[in-house]
N, C-alpha and C. Protein backbone atom coordinates (compact mmCIF):
# COMPACT_ATOMS: atom_id res chain seq x y z
N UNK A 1 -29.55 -210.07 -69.84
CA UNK A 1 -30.94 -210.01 -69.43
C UNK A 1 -31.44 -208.58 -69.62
N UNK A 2 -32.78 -208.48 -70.45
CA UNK A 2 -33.21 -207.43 -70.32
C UNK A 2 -34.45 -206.96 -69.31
N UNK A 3 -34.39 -206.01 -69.05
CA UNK A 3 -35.14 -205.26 -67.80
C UNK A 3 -36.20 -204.55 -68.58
N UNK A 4 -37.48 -205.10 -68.95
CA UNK A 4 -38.48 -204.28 -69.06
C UNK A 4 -39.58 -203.47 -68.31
N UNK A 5 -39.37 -202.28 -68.31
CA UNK A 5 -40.37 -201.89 -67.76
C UNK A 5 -41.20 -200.01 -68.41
N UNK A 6 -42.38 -200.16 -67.45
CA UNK A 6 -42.92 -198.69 -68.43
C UNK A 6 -43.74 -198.03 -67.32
N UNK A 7 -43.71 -196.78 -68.14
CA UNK A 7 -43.76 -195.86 -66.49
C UNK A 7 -44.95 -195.12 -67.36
N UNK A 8 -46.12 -194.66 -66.41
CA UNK A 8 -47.37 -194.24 -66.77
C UNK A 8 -47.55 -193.16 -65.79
N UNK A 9 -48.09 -191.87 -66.62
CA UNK A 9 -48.07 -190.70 -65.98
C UNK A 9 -49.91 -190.49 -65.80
N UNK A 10 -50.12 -191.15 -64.56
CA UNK A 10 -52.06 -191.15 -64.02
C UNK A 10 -52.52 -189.71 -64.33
N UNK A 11 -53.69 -189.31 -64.49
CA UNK A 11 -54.42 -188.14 -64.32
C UNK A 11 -54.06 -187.30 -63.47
N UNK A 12 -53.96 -188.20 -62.01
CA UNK A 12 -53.70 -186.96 -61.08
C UNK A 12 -52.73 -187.06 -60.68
N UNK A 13 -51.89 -187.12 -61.62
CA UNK A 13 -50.57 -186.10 -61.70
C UNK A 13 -49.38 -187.71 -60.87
N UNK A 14 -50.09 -188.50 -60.61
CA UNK A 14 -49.10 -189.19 -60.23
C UNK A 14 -48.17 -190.35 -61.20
N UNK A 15 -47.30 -190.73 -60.85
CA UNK A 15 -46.49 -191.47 -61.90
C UNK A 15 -46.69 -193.20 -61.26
N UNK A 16 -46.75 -194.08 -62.07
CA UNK A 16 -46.78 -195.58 -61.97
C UNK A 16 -46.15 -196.11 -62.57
N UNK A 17 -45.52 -197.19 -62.08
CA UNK A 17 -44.03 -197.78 -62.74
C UNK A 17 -44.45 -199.11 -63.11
N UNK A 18 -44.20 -199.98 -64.06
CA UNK A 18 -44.30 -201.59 -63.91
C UNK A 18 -43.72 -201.64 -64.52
N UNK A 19 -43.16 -203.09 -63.73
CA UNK A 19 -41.37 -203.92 -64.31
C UNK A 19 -42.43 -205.74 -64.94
N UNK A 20 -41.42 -205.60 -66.03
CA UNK A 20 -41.87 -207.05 -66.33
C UNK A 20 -41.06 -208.01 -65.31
N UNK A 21 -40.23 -207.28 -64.90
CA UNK A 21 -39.11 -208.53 -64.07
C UNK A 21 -38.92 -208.46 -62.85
N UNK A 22 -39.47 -208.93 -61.91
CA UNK A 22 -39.09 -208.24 -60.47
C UNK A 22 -37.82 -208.97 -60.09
N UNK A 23 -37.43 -207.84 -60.05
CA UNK A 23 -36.10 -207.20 -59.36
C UNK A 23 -35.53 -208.08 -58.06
N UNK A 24 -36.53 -208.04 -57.45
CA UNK A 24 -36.26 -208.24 -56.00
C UNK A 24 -36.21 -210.55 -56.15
N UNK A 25 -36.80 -210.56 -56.68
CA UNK A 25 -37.16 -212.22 -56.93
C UNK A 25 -36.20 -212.65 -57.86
N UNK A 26 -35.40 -211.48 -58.89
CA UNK A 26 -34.61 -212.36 -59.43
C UNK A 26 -33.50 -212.23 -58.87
N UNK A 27 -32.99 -211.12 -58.14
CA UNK A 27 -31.68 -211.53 -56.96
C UNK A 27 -31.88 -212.69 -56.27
N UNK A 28 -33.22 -212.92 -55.32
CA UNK A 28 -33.11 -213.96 -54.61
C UNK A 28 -32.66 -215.34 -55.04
N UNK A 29 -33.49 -215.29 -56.22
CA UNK A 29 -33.09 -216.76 -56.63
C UNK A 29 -31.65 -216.53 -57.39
N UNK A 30 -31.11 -215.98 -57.37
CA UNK A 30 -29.65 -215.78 -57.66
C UNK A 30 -28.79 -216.16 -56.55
N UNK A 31 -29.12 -215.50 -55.47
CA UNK A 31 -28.15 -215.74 -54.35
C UNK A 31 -28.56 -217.05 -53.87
N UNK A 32 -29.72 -217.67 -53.73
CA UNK A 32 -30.35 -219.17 -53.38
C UNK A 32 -29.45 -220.25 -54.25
N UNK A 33 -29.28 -219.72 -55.82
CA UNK A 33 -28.51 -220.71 -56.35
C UNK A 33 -27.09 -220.79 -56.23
N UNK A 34 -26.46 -219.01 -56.22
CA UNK A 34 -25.17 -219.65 -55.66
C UNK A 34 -24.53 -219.71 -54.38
N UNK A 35 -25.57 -219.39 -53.51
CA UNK A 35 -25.51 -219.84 -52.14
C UNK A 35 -25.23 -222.02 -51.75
N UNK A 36 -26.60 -222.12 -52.54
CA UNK A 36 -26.45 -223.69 -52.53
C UNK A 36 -25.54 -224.46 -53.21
N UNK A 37 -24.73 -223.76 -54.40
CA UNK A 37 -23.54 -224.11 -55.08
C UNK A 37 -22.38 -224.05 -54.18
N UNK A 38 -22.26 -223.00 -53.88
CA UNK A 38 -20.76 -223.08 -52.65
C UNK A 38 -20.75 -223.46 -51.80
N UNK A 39 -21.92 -223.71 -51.20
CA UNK A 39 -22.26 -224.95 -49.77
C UNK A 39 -22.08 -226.14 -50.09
N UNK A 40 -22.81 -226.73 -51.11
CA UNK A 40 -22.99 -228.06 -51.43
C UNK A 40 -20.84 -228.52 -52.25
N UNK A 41 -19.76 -227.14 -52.52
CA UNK A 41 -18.70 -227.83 -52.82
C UNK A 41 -18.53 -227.38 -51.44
N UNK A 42 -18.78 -226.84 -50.42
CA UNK A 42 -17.77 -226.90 -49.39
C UNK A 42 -17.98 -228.21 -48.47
N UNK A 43 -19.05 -228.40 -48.41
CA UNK A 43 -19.54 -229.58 -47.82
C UNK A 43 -18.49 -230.92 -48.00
N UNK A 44 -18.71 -231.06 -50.07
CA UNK A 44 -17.78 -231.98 -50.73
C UNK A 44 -16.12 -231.94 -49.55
N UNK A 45 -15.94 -230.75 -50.32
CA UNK A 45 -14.57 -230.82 -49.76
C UNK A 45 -13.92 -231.37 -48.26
N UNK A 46 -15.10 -230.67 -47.64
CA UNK A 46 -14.95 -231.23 -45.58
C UNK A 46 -15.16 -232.98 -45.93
N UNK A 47 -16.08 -233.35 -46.66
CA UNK A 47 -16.07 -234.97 -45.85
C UNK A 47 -15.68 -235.52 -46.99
N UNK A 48 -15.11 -235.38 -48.27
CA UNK A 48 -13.89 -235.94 -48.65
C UNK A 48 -12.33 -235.97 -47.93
N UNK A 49 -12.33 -235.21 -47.16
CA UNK A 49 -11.03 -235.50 -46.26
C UNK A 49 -11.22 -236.51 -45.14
N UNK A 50 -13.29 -236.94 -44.73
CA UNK A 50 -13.04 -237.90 -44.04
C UNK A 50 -12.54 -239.21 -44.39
N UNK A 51 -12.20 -239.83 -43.35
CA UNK A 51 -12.42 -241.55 -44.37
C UNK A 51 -12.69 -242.22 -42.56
N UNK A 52 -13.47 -243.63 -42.55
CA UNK A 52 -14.25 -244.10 -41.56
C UNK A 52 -13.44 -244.10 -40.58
N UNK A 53 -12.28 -244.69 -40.73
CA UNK A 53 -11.04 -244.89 -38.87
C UNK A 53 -10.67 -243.26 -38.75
N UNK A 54 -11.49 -242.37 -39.26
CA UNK A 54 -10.79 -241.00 -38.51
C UNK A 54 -12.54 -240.42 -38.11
N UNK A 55 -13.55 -241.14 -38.53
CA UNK A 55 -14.44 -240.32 -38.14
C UNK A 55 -15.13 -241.71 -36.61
N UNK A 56 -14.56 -242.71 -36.56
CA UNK A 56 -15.35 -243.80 -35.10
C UNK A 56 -14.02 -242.92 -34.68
N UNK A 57 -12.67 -242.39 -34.84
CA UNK A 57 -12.09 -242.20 -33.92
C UNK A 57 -12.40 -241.03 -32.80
N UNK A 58 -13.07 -240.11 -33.68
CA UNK A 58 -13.94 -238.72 -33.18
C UNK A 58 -15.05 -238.86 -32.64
N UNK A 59 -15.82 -240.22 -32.76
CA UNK A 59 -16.97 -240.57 -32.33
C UNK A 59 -16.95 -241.18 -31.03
N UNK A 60 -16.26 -241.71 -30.40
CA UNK A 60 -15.58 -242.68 -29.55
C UNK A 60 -15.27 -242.14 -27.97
N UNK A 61 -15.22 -240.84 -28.59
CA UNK A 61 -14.85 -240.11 -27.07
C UNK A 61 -16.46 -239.85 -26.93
N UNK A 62 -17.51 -239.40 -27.48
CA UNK A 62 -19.15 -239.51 -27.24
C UNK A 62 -19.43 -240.73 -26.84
N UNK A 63 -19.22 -241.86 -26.81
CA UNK A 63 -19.29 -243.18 -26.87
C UNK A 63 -20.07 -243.25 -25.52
N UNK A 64 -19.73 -242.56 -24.29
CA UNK A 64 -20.30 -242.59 -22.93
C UNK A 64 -21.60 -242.00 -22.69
N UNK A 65 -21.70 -240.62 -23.75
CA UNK A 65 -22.84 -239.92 -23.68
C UNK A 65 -24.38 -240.81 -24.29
N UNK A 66 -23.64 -241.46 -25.43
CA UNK A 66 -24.73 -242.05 -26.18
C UNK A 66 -25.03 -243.86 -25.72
N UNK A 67 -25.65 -243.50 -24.56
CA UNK A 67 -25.95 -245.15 -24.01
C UNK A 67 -27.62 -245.03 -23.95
């Protein structure tokens, strides 16, 4: 990926920067995507180890709360 940007030296003496790419928006959606990638296999992984007679068996002791 290239990073464009160009820097402009104003009249009065001050300097101005512009990025074609902000910076800040393309981390985010970086970490958003592989944030939701390693959630969505960890997830996989936890309730592929369930299977139904181990999850009414965990449910069962709530059984009193939920009337």
């Amino acid at each position: 990926m290239f990073i464009v940007s160009v820097v402009i030296n104003m009249l009065d003496d001050k300097i101005k920067m512009k990025q074609a790419v902000h910076l800040m928006d393309t981390g985010m959606v970086g970490g958003a995507f592989w944030g939701i990638l390693i959630g969505m296999f960890a997830l996989f992984l936890l309730t592929a180890k369930w299977t139904e007679d181990k999850a009414l068996e965990r449910l069962n002791k709530f059984k009193e709360m939920i009337k």
